[in-house]
N, C-alpha and C. Protein backbone atom coordinates (compact mmCIF):
# COMPACT_ATOMS: atom_id res chain seq x y z
N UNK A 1 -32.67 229.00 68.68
CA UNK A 1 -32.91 229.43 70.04
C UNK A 1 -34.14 228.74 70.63
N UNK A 2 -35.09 228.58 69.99
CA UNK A 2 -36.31 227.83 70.48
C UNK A 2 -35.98 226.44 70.79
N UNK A 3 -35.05 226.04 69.77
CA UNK A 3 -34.79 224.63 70.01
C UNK A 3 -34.36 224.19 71.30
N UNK A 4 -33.52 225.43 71.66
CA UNK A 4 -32.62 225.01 72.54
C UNK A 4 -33.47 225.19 73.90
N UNK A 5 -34.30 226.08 74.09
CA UNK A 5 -35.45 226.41 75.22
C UNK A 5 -36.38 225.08 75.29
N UNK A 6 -36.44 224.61 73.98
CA UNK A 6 -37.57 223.73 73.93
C UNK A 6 -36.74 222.42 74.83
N UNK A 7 -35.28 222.06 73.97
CA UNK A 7 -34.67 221.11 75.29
C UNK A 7 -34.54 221.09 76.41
N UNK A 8 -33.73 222.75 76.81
CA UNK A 8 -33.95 222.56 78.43
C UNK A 8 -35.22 222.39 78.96
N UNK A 9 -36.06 222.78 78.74
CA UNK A 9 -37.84 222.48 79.40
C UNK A 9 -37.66 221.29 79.59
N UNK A 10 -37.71 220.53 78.35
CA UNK A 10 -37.98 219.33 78.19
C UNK A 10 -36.82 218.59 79.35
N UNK A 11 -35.75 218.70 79.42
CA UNK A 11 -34.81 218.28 80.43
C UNK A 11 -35.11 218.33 81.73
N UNK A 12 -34.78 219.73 82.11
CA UNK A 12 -35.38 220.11 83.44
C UNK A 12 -37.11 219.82 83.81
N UNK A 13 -38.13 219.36 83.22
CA UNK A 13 -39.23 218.51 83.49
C UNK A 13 -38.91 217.12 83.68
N UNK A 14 -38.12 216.60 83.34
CA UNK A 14 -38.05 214.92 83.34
C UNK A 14 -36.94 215.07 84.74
N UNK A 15 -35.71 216.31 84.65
CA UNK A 15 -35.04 216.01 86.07
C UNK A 15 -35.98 216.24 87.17
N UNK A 16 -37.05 217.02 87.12
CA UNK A 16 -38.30 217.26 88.13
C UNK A 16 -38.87 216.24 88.28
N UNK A 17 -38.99 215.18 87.37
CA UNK A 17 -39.89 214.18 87.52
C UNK A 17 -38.93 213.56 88.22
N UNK A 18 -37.62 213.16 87.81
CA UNK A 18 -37.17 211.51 88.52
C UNK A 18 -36.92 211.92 89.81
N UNK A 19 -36.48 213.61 90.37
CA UNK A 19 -36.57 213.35 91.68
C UNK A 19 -37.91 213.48 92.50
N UNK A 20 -39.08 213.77 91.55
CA UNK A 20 -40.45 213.66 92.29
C UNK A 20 -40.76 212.17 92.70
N UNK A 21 -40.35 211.92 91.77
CA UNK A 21 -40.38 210.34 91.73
C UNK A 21 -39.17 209.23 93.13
N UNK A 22 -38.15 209.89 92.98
CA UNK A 22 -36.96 208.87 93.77
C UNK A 22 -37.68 209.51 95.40
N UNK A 23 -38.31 210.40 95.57
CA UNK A 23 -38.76 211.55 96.52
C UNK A 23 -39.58 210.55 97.23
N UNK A 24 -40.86 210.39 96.42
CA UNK A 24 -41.97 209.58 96.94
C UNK A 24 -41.76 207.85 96.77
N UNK A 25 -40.67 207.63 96.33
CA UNK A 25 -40.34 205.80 96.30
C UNK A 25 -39.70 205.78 97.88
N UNK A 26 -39.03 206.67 98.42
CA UNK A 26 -38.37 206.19 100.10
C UNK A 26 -39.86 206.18 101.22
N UNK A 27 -39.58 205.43 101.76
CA UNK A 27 -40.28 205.45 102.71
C UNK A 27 -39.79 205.31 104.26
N UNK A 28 -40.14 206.62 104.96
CA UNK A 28 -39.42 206.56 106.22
C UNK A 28 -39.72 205.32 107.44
N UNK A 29 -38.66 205.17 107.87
CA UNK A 29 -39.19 203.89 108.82
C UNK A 29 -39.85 204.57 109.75
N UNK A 30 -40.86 203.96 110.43
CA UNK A 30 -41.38 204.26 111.78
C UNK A 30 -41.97 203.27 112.57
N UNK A 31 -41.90 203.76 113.98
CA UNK A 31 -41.91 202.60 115.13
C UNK A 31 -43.65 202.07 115.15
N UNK A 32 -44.19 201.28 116.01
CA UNK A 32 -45.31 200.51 116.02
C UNK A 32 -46.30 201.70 116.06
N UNK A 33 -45.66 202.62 116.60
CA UNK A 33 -46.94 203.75 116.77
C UNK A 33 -47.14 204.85 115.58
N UNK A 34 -46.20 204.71 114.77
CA UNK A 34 -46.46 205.54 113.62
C UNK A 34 -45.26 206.52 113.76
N UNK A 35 -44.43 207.07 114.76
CA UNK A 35 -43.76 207.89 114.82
C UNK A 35 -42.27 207.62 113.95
N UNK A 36 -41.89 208.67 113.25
CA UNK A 36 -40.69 208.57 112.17
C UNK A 36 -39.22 208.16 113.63
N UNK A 37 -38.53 207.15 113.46
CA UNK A 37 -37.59 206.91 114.15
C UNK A 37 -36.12 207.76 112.98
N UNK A 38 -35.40 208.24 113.59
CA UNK A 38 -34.23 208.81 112.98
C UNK A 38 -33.77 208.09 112.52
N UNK A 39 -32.85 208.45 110.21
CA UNK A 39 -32.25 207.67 110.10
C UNK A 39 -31.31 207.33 110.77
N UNK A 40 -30.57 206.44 109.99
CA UNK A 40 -29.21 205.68 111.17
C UNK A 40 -27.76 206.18 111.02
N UNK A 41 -27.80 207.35 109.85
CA UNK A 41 -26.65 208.03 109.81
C UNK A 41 -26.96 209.41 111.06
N UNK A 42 -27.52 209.52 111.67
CA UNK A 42 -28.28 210.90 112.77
C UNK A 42 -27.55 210.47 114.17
N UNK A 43 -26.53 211.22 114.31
CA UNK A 43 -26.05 210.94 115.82
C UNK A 43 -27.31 211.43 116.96
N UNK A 44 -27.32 210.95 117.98
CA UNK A 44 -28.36 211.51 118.55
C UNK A 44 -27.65 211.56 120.01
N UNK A 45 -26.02 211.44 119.85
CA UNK A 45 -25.31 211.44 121.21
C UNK A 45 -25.06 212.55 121.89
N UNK A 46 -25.18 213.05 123.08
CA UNK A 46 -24.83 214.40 123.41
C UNK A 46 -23.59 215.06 123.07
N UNK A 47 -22.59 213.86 123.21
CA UNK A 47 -21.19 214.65 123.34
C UNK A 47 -21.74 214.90 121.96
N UNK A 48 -21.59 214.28 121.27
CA UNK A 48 -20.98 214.23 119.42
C UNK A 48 -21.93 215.74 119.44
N UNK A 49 -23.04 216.02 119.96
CA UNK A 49 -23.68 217.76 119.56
C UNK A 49 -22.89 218.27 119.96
N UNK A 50 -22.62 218.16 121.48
CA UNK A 50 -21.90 219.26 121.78
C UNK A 50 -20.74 219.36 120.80
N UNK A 51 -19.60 218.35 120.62
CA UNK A 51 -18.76 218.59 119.91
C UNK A 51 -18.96 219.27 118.42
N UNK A 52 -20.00 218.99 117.83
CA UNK A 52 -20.42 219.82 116.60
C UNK A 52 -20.67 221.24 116.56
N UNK A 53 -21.55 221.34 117.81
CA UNK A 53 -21.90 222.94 117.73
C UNK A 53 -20.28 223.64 118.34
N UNK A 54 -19.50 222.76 119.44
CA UNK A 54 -18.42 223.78 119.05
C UNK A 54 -17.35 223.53 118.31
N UNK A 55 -17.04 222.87 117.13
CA UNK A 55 -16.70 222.67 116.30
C UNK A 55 -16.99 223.99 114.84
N UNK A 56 -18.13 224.34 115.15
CA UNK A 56 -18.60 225.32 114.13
C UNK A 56 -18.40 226.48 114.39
N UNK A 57 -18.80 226.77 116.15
CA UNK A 57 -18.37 228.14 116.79
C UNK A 57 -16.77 228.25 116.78
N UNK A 58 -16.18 227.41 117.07
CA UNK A 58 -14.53 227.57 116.85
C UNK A 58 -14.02 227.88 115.56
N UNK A 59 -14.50 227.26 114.54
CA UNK A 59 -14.19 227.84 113.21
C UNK A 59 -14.78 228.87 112.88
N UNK A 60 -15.67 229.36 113.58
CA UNK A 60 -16.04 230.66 113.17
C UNK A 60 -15.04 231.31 112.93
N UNK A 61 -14.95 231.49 114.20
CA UNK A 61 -14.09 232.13 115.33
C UNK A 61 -12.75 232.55 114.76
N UNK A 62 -12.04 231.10 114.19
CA UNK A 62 -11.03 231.14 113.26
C UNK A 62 -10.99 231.74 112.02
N UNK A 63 -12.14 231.51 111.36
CA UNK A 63 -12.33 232.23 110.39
C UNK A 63 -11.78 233.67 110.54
N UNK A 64 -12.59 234.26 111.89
CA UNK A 64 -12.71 235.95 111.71
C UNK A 64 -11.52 236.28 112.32
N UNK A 65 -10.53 235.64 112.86
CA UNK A 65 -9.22 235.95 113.51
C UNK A 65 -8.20 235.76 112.24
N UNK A 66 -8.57 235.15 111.28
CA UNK A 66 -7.70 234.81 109.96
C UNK A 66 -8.19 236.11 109.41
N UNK A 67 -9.51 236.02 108.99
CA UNK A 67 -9.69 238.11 108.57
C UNK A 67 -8.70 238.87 108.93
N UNK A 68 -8.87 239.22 110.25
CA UNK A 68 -8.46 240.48 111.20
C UNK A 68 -6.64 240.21 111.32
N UNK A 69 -6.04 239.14 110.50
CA UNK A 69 -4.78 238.95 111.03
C UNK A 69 -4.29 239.39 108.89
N UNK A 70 -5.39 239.23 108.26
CA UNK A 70 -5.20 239.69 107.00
C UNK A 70 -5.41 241.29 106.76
N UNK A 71 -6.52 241.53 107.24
CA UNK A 71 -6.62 242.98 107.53
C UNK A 71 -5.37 244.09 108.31
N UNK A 72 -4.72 243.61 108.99
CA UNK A 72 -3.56 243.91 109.55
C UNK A 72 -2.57 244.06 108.68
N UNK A 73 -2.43 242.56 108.09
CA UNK A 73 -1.19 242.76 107.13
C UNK A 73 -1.37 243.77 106.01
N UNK A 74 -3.14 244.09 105.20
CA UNK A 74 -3.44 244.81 104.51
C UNK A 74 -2.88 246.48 105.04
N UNK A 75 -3.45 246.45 106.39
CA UNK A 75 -2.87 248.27 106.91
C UNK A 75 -1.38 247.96 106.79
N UNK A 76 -0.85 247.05 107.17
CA UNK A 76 0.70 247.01 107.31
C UNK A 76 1.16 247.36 106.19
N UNK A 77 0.58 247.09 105.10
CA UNK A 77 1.94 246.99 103.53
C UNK A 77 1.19 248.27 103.03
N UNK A 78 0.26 248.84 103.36
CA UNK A 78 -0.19 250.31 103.04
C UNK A 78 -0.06 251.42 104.11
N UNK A 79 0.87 250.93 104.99
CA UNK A 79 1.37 252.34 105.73
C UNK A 79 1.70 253.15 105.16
N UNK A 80 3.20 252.75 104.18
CA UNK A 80 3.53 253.80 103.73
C UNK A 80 4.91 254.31 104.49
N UNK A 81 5.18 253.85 105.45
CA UNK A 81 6.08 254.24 105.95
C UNK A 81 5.80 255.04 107.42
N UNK A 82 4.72 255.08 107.56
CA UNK A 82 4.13 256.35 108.56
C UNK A 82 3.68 255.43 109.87
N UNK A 83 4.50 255.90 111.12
CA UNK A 83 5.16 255.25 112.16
C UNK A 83 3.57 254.66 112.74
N UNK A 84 2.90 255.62 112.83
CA UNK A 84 1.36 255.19 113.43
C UNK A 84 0.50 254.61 112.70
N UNK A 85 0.60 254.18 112.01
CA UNK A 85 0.05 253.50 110.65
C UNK A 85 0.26 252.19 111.10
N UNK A 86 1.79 251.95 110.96
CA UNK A 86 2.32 250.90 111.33
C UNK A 86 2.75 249.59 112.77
N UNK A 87 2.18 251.10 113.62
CA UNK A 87 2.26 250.53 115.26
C UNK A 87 0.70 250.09 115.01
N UNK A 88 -0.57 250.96 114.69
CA UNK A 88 -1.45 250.39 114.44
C UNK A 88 -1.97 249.04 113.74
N UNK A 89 -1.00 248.92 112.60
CA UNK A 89 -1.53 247.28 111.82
C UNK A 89 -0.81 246.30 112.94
N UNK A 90 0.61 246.35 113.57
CA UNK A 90 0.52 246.03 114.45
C UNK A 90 0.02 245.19 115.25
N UNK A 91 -0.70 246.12 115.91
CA UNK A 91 -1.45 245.90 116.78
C UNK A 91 -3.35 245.19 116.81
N UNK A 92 -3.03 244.97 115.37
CA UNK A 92 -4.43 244.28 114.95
C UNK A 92 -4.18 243.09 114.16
N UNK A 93 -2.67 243.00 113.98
CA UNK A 93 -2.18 242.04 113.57
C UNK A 93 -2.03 240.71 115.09
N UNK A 94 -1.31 241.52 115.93
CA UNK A 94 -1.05 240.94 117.20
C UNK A 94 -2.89 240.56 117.95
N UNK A 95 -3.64 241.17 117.67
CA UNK A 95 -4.78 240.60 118.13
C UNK A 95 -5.50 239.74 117.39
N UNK A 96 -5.01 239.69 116.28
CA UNK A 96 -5.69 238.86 115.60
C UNK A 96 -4.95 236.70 115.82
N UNK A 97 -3.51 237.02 115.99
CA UNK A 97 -2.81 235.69 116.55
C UNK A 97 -3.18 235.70 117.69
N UNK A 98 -3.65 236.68 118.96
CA UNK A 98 -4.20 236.26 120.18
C UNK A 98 -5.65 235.51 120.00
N UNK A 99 -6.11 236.31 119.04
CA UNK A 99 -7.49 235.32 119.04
C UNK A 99 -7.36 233.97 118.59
N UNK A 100 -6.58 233.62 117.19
CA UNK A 100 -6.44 232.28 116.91
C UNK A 100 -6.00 231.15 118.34
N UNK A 101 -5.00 231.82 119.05
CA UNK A 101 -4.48 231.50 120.28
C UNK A 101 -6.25 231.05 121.35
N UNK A 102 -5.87 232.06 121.38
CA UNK A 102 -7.62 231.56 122.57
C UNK A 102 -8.31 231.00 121.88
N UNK A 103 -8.67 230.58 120.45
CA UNK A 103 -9.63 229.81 120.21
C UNK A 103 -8.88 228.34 119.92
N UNK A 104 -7.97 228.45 119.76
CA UNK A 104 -6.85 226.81 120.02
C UNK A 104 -7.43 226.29 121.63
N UNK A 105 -6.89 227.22 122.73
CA UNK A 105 -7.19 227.11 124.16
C UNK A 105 -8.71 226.35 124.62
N UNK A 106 -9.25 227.23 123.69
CA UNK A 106 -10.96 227.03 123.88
C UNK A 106 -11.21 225.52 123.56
N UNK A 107 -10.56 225.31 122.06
CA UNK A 107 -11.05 223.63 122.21
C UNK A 107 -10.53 222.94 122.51
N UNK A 108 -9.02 222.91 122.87
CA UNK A 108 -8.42 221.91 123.95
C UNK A 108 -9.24 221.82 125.29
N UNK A 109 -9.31 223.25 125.80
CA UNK A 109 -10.43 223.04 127.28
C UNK A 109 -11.80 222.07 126.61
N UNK A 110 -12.72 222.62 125.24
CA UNK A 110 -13.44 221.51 125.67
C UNK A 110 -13.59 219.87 125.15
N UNK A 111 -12.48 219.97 124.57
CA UNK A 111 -12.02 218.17 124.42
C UNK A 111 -11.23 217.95 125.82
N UNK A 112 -11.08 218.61 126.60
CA UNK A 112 -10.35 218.04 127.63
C UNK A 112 -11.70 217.96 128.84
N UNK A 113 -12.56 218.92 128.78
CA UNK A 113 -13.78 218.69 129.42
C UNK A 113 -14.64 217.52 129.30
N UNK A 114 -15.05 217.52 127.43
CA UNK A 114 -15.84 216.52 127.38
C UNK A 114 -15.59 215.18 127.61
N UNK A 115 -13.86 215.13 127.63
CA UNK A 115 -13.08 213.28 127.92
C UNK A 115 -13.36 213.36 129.74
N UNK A 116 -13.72 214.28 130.44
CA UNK A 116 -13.30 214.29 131.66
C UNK A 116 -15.25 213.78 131.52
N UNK A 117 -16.11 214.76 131.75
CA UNK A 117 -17.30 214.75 132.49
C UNK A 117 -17.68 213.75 131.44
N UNK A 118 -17.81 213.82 129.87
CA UNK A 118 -18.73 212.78 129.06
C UNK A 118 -17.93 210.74 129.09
């Protein structure tokens, strides 16, 4: 058991070292005045943000409408048979494909925005 403590140390110190090391070998470029210029993989275009940030909000979005359309089916197959049970999953089932729906809508409007104004 010691042995084996004694290796990982010994491991995990030398993986500490080579990235202390690969860490302080880069050196950031910067312009005549000293200021760090962005690497060159860094979009710095408006659309491409905008398109990212709603890119992330839309999958949220999707995400939690894929929940709520699972959660539905969950009340659905545990009704039981019991009529209000079942109008209820329903109906959280059906809101949950309206939301996927409006969030389809949402990013066609803004890929159809950003080709129009950007």
């Amino acid at each position: 058991m010691k042995n084996l403590m004694k290796k990982l140390s010994i491991s995990s110190l030398l993986v500490y070292a080579f990235a202390a090391s690969a860490t302080l070998a880069t050196e950031s470029p910067t312009d005549g005045w000293g200021y760090q210029n962005p690497p060159d993989n860094v979009e710095t275009d408006i659309e491409q943000a905008i398109m990212n940030v709603t890119n992330y909000i839309l999958g949220f979005i999707a995400i939690i409408a894929t929940l709520v359309i699972i959660y539905g089916g969950v009340r659905y197959l545990t009704a039981g048979g019991n009529e209000d049970s079942v109008a209820e999953a329903k109906k959280i089932i059906a809101s949950g494909v309206i939301g996927m729906v409006i969030a389809g809508l949402a990013y066609a409007m803004v890929i159809v925005v950003s080709t129009i104004i950007l």
